[in-house]
PDB file of N, CA and C in Angstrom:
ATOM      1  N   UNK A   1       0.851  -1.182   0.000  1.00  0.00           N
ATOM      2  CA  UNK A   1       0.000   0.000   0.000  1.00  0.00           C
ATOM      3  C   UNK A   1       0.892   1.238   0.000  1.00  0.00           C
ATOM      4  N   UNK A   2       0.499   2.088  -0.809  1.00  0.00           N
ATOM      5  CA  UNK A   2       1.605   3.438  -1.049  1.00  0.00           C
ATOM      6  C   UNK A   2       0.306   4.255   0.028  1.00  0.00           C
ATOM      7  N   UNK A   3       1.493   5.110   0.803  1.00  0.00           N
ATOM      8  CA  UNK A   3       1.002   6.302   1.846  1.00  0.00           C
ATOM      9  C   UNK A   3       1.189   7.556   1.499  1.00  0.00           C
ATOM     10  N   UNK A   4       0.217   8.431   1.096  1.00  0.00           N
ATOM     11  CA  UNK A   4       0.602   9.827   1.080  1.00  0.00           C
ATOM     12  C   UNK A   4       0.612  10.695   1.973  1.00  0.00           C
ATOM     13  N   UNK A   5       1.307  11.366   2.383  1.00  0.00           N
ATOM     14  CA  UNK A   5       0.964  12.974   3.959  1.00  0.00           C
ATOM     15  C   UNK A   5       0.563  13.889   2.647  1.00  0.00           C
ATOM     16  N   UNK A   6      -0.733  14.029   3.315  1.00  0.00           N
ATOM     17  CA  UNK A   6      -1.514  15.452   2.634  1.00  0.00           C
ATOM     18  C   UNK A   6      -1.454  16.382   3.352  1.00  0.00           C
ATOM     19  N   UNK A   7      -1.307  16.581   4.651  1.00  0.00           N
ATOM     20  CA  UNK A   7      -1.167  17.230   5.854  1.00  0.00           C
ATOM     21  C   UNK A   7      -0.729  18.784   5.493  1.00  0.00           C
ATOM     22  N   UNK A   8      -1.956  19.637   5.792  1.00  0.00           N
ATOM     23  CA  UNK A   8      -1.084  20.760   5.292  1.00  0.00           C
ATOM     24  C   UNK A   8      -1.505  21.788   4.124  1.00  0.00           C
ATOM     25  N   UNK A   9      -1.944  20.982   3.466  1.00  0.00           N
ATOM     26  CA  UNK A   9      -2.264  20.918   2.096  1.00  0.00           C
ATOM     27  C   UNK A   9      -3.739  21.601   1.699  1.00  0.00           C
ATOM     28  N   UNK A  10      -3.910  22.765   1.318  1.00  0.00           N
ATOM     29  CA  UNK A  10      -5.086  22.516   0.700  1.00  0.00           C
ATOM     30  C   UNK A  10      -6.003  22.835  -0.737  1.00  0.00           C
ATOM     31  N   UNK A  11      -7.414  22.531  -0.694  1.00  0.00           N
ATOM     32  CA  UNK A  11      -7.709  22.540  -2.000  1.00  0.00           C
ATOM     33  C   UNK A  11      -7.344  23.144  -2.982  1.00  0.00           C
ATOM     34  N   UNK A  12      -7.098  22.829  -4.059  1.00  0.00           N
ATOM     35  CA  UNK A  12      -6.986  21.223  -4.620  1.00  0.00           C
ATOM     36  C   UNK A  12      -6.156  20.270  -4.466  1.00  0.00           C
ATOM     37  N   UNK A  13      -5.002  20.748  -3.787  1.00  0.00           N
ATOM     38  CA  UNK A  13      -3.697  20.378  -4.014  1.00  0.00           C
ATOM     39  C   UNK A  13      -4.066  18.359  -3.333  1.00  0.00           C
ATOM     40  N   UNK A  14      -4.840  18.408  -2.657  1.00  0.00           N
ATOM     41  CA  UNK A  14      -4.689  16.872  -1.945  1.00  0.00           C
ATOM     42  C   UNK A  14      -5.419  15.967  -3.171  1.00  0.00           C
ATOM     43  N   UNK A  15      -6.441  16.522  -4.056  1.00  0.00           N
ATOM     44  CA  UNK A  15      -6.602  15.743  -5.149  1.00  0.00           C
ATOM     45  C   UNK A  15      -5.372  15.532  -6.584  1.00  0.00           C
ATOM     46  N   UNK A  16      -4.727  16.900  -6.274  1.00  0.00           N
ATOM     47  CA  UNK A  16      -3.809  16.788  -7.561  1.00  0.00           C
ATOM     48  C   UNK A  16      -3.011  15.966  -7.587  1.00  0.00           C
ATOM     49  N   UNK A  17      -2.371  15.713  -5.951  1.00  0.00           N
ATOM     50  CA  UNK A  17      -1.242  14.935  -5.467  1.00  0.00           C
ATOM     51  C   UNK A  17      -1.666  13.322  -5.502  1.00  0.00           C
ATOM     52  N   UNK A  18      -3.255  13.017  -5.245  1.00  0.00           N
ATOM     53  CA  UNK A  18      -3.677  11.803  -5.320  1.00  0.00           C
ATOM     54  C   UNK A  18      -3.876  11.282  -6.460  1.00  0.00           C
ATOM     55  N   UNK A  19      -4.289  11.809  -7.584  1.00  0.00           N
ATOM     56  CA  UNK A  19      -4.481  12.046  -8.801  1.00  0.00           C
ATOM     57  C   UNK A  19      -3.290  11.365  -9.410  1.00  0.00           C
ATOM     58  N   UNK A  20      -2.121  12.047  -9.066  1.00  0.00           N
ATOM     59  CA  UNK A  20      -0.964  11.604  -9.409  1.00  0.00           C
ATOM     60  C   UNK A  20      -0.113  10.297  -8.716  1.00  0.00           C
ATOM     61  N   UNK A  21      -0.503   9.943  -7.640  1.00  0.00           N
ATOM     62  CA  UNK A  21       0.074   8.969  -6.823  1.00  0.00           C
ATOM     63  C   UNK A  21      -0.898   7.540  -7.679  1.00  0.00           C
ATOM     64  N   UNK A  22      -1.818   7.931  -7.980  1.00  0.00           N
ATOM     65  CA  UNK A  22      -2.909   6.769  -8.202  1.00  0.00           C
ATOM     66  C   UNK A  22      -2.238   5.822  -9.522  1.00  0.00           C
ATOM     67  N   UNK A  23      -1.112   6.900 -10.424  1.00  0.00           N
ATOM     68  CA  UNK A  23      -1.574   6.663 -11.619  1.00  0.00           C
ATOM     69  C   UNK A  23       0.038   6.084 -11.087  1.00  0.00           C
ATOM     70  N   UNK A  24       0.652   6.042 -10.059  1.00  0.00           N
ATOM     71  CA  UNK A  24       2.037   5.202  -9.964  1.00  0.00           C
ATOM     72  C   UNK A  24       1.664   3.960  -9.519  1.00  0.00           C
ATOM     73  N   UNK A  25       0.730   2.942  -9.391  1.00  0.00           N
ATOM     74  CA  UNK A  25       0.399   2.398  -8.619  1.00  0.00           C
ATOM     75  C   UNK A  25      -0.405   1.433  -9.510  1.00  0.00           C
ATOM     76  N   UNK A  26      -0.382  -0.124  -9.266  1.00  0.00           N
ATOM     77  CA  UNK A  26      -1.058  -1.184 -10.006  1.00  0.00           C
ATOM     78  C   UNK A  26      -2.710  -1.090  -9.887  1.00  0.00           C
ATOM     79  N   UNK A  27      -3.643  -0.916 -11.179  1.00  0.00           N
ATOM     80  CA  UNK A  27      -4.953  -1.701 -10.931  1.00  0.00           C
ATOM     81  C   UNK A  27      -4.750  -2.381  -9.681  1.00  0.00           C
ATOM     82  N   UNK A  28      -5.631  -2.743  -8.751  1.00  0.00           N
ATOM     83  CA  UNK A  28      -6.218  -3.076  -7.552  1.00  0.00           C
ATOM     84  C   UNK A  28      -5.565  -2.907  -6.037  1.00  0.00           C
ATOM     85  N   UNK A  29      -4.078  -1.913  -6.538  1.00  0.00           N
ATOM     86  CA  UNK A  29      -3.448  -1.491  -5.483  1.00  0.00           C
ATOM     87  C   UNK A  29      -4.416  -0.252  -4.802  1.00  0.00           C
ATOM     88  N   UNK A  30      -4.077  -0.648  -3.615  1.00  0.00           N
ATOM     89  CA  UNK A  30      -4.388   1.200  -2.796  1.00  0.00           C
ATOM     90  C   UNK A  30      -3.724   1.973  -2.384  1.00  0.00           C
ATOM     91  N   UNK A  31      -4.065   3.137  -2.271  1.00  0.00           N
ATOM     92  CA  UNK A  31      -3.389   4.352  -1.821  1.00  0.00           C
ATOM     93  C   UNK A  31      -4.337   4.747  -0.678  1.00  0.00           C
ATOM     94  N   UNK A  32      -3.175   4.994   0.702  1.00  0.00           N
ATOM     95  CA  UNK A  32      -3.703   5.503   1.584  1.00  0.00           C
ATOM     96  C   UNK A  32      -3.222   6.679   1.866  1.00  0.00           C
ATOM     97  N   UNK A  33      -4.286   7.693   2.582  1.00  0.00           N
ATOM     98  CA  UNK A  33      -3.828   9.347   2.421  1.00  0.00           C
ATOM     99  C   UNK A  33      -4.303   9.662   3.941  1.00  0.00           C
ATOM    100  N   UNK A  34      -3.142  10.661   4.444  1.00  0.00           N
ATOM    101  CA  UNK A  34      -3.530  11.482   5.745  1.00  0.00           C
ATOM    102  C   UNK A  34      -3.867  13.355   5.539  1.00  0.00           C
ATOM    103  N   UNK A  35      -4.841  13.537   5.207  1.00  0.00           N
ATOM    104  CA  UNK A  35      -5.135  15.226   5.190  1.00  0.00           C
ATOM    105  C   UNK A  35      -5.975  15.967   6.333  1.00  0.00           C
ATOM    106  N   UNK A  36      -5.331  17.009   6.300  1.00  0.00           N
ATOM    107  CA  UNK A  36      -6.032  18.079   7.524  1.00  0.00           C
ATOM    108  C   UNK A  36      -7.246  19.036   6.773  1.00  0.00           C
ATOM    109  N   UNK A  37      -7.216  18.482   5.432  1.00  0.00           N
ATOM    110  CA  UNK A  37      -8.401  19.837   5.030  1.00  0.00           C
ATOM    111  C   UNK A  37     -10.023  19.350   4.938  1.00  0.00           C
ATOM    112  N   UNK A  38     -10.723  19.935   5.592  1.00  0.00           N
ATOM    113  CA  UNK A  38     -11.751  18.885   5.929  1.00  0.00           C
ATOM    114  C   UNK A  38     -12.572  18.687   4.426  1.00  0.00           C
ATOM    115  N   UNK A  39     -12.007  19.797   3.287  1.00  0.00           N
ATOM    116  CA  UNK A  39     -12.629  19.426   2.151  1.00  0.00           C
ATOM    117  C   UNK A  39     -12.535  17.942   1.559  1.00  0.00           C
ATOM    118  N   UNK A  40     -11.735  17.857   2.112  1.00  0.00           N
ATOM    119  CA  UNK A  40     -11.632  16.561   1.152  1.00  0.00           C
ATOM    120  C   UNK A  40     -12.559  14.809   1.408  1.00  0.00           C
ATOM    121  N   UNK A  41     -13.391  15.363   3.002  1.00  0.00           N
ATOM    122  CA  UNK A  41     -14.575  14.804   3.289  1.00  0.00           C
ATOM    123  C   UNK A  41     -15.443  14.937   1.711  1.00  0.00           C
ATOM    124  N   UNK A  42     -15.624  15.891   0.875  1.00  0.00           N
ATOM    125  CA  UNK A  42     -16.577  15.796  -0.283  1.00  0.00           C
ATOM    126  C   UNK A  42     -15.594  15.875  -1.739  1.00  0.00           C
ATOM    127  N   UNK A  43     -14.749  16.142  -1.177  1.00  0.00           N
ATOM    128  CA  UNK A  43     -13.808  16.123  -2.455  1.00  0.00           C
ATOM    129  C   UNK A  43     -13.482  14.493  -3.018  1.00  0.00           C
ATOM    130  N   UNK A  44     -12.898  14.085  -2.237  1.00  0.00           N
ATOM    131  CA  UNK A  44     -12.315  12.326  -2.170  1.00  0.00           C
ATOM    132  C   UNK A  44     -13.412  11.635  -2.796  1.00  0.00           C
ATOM    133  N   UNK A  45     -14.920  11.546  -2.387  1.00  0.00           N
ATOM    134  CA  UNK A  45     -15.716  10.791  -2.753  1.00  0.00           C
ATOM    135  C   UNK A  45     -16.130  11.094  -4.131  1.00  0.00           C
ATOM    136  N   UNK A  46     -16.062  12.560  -4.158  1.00  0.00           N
ATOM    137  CA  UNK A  46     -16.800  12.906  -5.678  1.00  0.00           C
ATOM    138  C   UNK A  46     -15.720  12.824  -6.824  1.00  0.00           C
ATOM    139  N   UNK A  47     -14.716  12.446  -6.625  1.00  0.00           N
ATOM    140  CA  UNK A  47     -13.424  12.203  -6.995  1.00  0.00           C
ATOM    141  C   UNK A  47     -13.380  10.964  -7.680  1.00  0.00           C
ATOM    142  N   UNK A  48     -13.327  10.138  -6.301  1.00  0.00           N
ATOM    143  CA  UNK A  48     -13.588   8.528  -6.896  1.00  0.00           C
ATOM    144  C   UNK A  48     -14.854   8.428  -7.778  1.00  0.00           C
ATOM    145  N   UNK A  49     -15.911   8.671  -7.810  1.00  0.00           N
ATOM    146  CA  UNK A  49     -17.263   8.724  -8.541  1.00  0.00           C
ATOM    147  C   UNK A  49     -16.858   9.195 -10.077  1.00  0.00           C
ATOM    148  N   UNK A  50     -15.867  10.218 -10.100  1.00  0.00           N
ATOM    149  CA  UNK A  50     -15.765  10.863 -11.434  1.00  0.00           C
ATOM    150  C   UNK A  50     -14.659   9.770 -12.067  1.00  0.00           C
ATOM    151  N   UNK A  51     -13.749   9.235 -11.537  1.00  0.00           N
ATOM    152  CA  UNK A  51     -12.448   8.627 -12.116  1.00  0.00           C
ATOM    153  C   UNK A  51     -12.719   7.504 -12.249  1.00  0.00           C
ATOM    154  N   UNK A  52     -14.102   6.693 -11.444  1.00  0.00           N
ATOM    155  CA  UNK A  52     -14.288   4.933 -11.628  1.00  0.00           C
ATOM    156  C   UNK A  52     -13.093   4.706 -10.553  1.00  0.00           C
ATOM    157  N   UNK A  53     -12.765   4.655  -9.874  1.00  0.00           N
ATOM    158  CA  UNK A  53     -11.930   4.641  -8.560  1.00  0.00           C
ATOM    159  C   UNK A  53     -12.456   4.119  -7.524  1.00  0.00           C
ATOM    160  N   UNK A  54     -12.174   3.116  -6.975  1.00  0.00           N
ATOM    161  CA  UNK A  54     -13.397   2.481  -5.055  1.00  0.00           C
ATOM    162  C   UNK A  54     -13.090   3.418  -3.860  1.00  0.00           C
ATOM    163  N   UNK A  55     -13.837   4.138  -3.273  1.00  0.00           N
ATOM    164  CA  UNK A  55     -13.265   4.493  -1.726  1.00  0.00           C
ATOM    165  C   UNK A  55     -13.679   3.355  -1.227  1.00  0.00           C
ATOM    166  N   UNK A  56     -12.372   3.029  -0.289  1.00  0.00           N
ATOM    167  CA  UNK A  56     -12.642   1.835   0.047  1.00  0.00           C
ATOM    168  C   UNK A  56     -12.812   2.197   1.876  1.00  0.00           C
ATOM    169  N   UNK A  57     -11.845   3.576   2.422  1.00  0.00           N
ATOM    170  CA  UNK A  57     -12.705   3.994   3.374  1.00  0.00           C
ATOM    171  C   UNK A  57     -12.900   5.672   3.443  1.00  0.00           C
ATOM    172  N   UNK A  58     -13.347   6.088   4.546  1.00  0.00           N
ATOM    173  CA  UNK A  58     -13.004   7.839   4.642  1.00  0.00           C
ATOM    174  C   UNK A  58     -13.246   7.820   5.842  1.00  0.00           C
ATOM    175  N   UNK A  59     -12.199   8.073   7.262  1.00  0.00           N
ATOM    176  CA  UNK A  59     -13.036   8.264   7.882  1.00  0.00           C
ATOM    177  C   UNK A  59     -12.116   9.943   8.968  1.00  0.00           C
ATOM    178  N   UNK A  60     -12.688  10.296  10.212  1.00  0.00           N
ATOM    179  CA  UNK A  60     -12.327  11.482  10.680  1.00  0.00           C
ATOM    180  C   UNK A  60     -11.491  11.074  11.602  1.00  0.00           C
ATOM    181  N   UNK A  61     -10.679  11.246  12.196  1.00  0.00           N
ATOM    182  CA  UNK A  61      -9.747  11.098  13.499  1.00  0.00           C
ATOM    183  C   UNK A  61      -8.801  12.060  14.115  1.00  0.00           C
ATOM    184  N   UNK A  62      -9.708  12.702  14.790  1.00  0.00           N
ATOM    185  CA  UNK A  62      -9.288  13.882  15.760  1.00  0.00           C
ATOM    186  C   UNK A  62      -9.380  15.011  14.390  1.00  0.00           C
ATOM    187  N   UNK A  63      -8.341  16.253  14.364  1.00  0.00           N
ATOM    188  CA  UNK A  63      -8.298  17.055  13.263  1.00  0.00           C
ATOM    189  C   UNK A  63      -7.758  16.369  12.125  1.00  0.00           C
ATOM    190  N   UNK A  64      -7.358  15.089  12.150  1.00  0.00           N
ATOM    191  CA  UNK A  64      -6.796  14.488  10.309  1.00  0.00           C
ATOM    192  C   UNK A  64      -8.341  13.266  10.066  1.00  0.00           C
ATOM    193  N   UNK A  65      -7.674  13.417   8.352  1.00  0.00           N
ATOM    194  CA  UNK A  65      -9.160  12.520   7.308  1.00  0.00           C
ATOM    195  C   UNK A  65      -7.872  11.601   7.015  1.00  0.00           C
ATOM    196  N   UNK A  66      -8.410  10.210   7.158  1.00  0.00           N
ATOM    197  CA  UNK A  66      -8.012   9.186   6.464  1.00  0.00           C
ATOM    198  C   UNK A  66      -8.869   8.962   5.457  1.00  0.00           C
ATOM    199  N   UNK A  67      -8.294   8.339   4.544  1.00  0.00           N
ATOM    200  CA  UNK A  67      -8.819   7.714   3.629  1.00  0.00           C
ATOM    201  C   UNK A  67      -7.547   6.690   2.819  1.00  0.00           C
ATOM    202  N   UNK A  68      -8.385   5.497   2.120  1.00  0.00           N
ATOM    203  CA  UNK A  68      -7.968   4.557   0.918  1.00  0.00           C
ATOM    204  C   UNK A  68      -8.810   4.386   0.322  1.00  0.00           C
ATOM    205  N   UNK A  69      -8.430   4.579  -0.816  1.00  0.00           N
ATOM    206  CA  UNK A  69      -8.540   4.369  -2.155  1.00  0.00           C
ATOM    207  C   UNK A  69      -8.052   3.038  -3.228  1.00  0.00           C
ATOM    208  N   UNK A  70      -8.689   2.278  -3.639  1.00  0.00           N
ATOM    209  CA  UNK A  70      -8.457   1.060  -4.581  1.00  0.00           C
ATOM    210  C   UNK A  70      -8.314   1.936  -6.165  1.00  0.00           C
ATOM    211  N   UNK A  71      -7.417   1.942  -6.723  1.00  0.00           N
ATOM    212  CA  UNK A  71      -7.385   1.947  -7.979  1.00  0.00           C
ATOM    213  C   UNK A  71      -7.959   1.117  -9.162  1.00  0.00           C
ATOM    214  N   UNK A  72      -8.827   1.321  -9.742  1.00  0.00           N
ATOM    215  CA  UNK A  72      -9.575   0.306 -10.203  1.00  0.00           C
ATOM    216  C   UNK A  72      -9.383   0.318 -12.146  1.00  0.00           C
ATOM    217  N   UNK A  73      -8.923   1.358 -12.841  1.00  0.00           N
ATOM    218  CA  UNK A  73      -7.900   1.295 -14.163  1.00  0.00           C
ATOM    219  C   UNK A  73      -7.060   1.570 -14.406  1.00  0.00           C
TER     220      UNK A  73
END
């Protein structure tokens, strides 16, 4: 599983950076991401929806968003 620190970061920059991490990475590998911008609670999902991409989770923990992502083409 490849890890990104988004930490820090904000819109767009945590999609541009995922965007780009996704496309280093095998069909059915995941990418897991740590960000502080709470956009990316609606960003991430509408993201995966547009690219054919799985969230596979999203969730809140303390001030950081986890999330993974399955690459799916």
């Amino acid at each position: 599983m490849t890890t990104l620190d988004l930490k820090g970061l904000l819109c767009p920059m945590p999609i541009v950076k995922m965007a780009k991490a996704i496309k280093e990475i095998e069909v059915g590998q995941t990418l897991e991401a740590v960000a502080t911008d709470p956009g990316v609670m609606a960003d991430v999902p509408a993201w995966c929806r547009s690219t054919g991409h799985e969230l596979v989770t999203l969730e809140k923990l303390d001030k950081q968003f986890h999330f993974v992502v399955r690459r799916a083409q």
